[in-house]
Protein backbone atom coordinates (compact mmCIF):
# COMPACT_ATOMS: atom_id res chain seq x y z
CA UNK A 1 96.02 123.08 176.50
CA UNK A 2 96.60 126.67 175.84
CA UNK A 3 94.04 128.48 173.60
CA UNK A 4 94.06 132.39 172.44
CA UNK A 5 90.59 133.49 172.52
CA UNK A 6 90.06 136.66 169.87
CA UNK A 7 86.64 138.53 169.45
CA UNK A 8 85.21 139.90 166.18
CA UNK A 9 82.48 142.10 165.62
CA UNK A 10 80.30 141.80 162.07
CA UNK A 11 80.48 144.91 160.33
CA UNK A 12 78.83 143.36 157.51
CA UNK A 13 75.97 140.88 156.51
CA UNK A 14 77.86 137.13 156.81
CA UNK A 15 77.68 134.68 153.83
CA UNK A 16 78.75 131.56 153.34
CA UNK A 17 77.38 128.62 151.41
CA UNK A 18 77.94 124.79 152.66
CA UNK A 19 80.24 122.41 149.72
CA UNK A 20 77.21 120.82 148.52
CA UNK A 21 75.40 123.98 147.32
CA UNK A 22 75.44 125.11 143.61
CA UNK A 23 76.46 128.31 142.12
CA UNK A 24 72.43 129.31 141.87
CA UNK A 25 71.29 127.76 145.25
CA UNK A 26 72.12 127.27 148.50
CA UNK A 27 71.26 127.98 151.95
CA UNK A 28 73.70 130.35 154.23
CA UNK A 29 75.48 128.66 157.03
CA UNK A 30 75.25 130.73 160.33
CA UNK A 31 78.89 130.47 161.20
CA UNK A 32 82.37 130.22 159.23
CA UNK A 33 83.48 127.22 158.90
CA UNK A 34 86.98 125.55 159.96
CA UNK A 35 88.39 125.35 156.55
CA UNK A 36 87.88 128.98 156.12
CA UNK A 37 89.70 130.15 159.42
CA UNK A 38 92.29 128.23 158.01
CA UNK A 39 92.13 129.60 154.35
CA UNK A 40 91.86 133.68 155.94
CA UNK A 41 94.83 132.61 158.54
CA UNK A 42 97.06 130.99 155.60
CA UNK A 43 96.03 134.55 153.29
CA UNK A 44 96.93 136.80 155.98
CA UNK A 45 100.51 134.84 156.60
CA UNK A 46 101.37 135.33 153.15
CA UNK A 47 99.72 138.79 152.88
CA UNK A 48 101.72 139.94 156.00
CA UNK A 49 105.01 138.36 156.30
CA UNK A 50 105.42 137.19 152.67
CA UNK A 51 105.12 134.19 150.09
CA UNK A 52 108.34 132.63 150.92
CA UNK A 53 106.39 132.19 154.80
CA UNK A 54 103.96 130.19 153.26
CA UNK A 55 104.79 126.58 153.74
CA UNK A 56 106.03 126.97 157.23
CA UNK A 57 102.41 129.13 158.19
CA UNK A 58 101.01 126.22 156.61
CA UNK A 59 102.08 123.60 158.97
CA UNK A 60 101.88 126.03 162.35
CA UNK A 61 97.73 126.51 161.11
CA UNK A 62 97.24 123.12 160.02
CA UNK A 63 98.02 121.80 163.88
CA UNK A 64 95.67 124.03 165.32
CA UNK A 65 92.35 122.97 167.18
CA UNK A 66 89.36 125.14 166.65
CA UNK A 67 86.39 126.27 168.86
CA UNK A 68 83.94 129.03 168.33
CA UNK A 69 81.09 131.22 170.10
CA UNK A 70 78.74 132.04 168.20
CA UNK A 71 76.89 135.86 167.96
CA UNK A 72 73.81 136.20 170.33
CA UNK A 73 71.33 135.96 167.48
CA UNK A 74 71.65 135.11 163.95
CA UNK A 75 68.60 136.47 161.33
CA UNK A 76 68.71 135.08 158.02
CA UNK A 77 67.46 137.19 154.77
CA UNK A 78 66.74 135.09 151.61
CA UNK A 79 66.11 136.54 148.09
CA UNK A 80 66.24 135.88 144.84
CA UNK A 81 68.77 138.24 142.48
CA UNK A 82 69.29 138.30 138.70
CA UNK A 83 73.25 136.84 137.87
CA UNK A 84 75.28 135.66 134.82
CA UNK A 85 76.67 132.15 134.33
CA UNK A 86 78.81 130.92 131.65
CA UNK A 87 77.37 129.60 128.57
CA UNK A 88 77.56 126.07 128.23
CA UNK A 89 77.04 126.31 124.36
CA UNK A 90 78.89 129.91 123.88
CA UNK A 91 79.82 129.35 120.35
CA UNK A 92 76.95 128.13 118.78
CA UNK A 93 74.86 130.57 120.92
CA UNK A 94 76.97 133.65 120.26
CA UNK A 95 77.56 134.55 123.74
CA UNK A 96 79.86 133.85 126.67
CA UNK A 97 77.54 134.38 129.23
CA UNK A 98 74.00 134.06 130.04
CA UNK A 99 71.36 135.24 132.32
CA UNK A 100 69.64 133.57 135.19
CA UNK A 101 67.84 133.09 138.72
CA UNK A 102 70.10 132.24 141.93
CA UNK A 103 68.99 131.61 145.76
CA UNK A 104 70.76 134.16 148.08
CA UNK A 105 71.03 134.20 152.17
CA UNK A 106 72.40 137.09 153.98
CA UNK A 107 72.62 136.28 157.80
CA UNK A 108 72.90 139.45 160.17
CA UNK A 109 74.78 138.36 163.44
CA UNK A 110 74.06 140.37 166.22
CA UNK A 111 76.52 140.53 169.09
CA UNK A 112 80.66 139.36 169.01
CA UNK A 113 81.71 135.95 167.32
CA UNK A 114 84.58 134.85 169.14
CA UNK A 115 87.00 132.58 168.02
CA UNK A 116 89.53 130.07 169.85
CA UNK A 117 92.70 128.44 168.87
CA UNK A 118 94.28 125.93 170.62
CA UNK A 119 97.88 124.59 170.27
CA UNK A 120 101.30 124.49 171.13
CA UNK A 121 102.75 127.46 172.37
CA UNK A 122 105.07 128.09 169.67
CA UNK A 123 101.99 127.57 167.28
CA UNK A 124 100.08 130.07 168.50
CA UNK A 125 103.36 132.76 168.74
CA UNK A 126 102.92 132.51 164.90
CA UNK A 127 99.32 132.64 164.74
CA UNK A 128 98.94 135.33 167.11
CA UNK A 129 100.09 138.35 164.81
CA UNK A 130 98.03 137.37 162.39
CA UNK A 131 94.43 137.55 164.14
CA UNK A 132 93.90 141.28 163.55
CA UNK A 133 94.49 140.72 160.00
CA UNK A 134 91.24 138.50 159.62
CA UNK A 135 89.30 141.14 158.11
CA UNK A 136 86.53 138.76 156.44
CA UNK A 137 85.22 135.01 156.96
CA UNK A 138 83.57 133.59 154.27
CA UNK A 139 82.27 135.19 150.96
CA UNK A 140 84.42 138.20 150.30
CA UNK A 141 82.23 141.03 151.65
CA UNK A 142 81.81 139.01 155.08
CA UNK A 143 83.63 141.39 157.28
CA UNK A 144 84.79 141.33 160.73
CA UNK A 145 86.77 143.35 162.65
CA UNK A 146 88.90 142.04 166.05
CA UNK A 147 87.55 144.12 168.76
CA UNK A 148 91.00 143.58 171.32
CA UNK A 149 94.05 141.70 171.73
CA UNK A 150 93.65 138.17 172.20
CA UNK A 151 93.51 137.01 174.98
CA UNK A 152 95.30 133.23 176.23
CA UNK A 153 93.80 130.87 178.29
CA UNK A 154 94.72 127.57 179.55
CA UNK A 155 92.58 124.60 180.03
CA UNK A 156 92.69 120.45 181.21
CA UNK A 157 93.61 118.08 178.27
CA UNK A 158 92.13 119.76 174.91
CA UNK A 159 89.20 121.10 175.71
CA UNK A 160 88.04 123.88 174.64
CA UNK A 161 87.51 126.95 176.93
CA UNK A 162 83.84 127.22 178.46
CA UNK A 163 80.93 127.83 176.60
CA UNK A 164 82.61 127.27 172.93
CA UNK A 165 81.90 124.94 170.56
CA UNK A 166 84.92 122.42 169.03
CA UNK A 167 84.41 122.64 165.38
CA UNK A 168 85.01 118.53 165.31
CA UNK A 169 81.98 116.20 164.24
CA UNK A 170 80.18 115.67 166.82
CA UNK A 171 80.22 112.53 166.78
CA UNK A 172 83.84 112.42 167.72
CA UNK A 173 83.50 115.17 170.44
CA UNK A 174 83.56 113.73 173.88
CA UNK A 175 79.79 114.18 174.59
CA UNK A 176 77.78 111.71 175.86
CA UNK A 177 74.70 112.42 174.30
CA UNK A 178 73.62 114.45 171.23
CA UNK A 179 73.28 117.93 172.19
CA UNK A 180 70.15 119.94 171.32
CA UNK A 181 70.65 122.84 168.94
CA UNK A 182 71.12 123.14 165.26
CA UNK A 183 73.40 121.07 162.68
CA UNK A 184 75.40 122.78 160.39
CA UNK A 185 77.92 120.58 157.66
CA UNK A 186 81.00 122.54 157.54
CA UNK A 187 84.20 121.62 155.87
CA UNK A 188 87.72 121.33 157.07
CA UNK A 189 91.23 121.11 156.19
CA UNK A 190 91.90 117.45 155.74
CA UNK A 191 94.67 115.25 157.00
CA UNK A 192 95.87 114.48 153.57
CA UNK A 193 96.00 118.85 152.54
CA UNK A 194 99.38 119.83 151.55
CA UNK A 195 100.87 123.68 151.00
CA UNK A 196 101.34 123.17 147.51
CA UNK A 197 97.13 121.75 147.25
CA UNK A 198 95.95 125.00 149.50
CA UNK A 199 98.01 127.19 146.67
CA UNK A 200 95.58 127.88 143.66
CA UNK A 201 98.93 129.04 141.52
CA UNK A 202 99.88 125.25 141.21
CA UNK A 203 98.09 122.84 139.34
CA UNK A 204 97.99 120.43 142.21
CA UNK A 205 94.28 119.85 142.94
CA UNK A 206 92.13 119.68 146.51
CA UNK A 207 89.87 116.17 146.68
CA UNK A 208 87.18 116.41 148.23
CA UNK A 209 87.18 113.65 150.84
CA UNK A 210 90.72 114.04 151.66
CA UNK A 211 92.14 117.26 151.19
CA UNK A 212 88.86 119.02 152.06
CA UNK A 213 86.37 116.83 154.73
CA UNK A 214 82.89 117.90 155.46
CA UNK A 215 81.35 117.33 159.22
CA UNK A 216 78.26 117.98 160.78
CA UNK A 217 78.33 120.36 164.16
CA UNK A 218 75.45 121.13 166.43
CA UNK A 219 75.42 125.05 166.99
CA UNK A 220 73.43 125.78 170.33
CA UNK A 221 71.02 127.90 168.42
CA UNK A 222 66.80 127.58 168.42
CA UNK A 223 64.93 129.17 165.57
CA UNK A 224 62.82 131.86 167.27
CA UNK A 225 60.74 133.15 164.52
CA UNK A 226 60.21 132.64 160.93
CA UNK A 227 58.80 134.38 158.34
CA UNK A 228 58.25 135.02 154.32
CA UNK A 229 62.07 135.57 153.57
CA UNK A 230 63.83 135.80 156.60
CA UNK A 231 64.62 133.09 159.60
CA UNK A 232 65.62 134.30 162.56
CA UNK A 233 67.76 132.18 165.36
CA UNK A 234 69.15 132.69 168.98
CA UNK A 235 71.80 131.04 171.28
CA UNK A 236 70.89 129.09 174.11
């Protein structure tokens, strides 16, 4: 299978909270996950070469397989910071919002995450163009910037190149045995996603379960030290 490998380089602290987490709480994951590759590739399609592109970027992202390597070391910041919610009760309280405690991680990555796609050829001729226009992963503020061109790579069967991780569950990873490191549950686009679900101007809906699947991946990263308010990890 063919893959283009591209680097990025954080230039900003990473965040990004798993599907299960709450508006107030949540721990950071230490990588993006599939679903928002996808999401940032589908954005900078349309941002790039136009709405009317949309659809057919769509399809040519949906068939892609994913892998990543992960940054040398990951250290984890958590904190607590003052933020308003909706009211549940505005009208007989008088206000629209209200005032309240939420959990926040920041996670510092030190070192290049790279990122693989593999695919058909013609696949990743569209997909190419559009890796220098991933300028964040994540929560909006997560920002990365591709460091050179990418570069293509071919491998036997579909696996990915050496040394990344396939963002597939485990479970259904050809390994033999459960590899040591850290699980993370990311989310991906599902089988059942359609163009018209992914676009938030339509009143078509995303189901969790189907449109949008969660899966746990092992990350080959040890916690090294930990501390009062931060968590630091490196890479085997």
């Amino acid at each position: 299978m063919r893959w283009l490998i591209a680097r990025y380089q954080p230039v900003g602290l990473f965040s990004l909270k798993p599907g299960e987490a709450t508006s107030t709480g949540g721990k950071s994951l230490l990588v993006p996950t599939p679903f928002a590759i996808r999401t940032a590739l589908l954005d900078a399609a349309i941002r790039v070469q136009g709405v009317a592109c949309g659809p057919q970027a769509f399809e040519s992202i949906k068939a892609l397989r994913l892998a990543l390597r992960p940054s040398k070391r990951a250290a984890v910041t958590s904190l607590f910071a003052k933020v308003l919610k909706p009211e549940r009760d505005a009208d007989e309280r008088g206000r629209a919002m209200q005032k309240t405690i939420a959990f926040r991680e920041y996670v510092y990555l030190e070192g290049t995450l790279t990122l693989a796609f593999g695919g058909e050829p013609v696949c990743l001729d569209q997909v190419a163009p559009l890796l220098p226009h991933l300028t964040y992963l994540g929560k909006r503020g997560s920002f990365f910037q591709l460091l050179a061109l990418p570069e293509a790579v071919e491998t036997v069967d579909d696996e990915p190149p050496e040394g990344f991780v396939p963002l597939v569950a485990w479970n259904q990873s050809r390994q033999q045995a459960f590899p040591l490191g850290h699980i993370q549950r990311l989310d991906e686009w599902g089988a059942d996603l359609t163009y018209e679900k992914a676009n938030i101007y339509t009143s078509e809906k995303i189901q969790v379960g189907r449109d949008r699947v969660r899966m746990d991946v092992v990350l080959p990263y040890r916690l090294v030290q930990a501390g009062r308010g931060f968590t630091l990890y490196e890479c085997e």
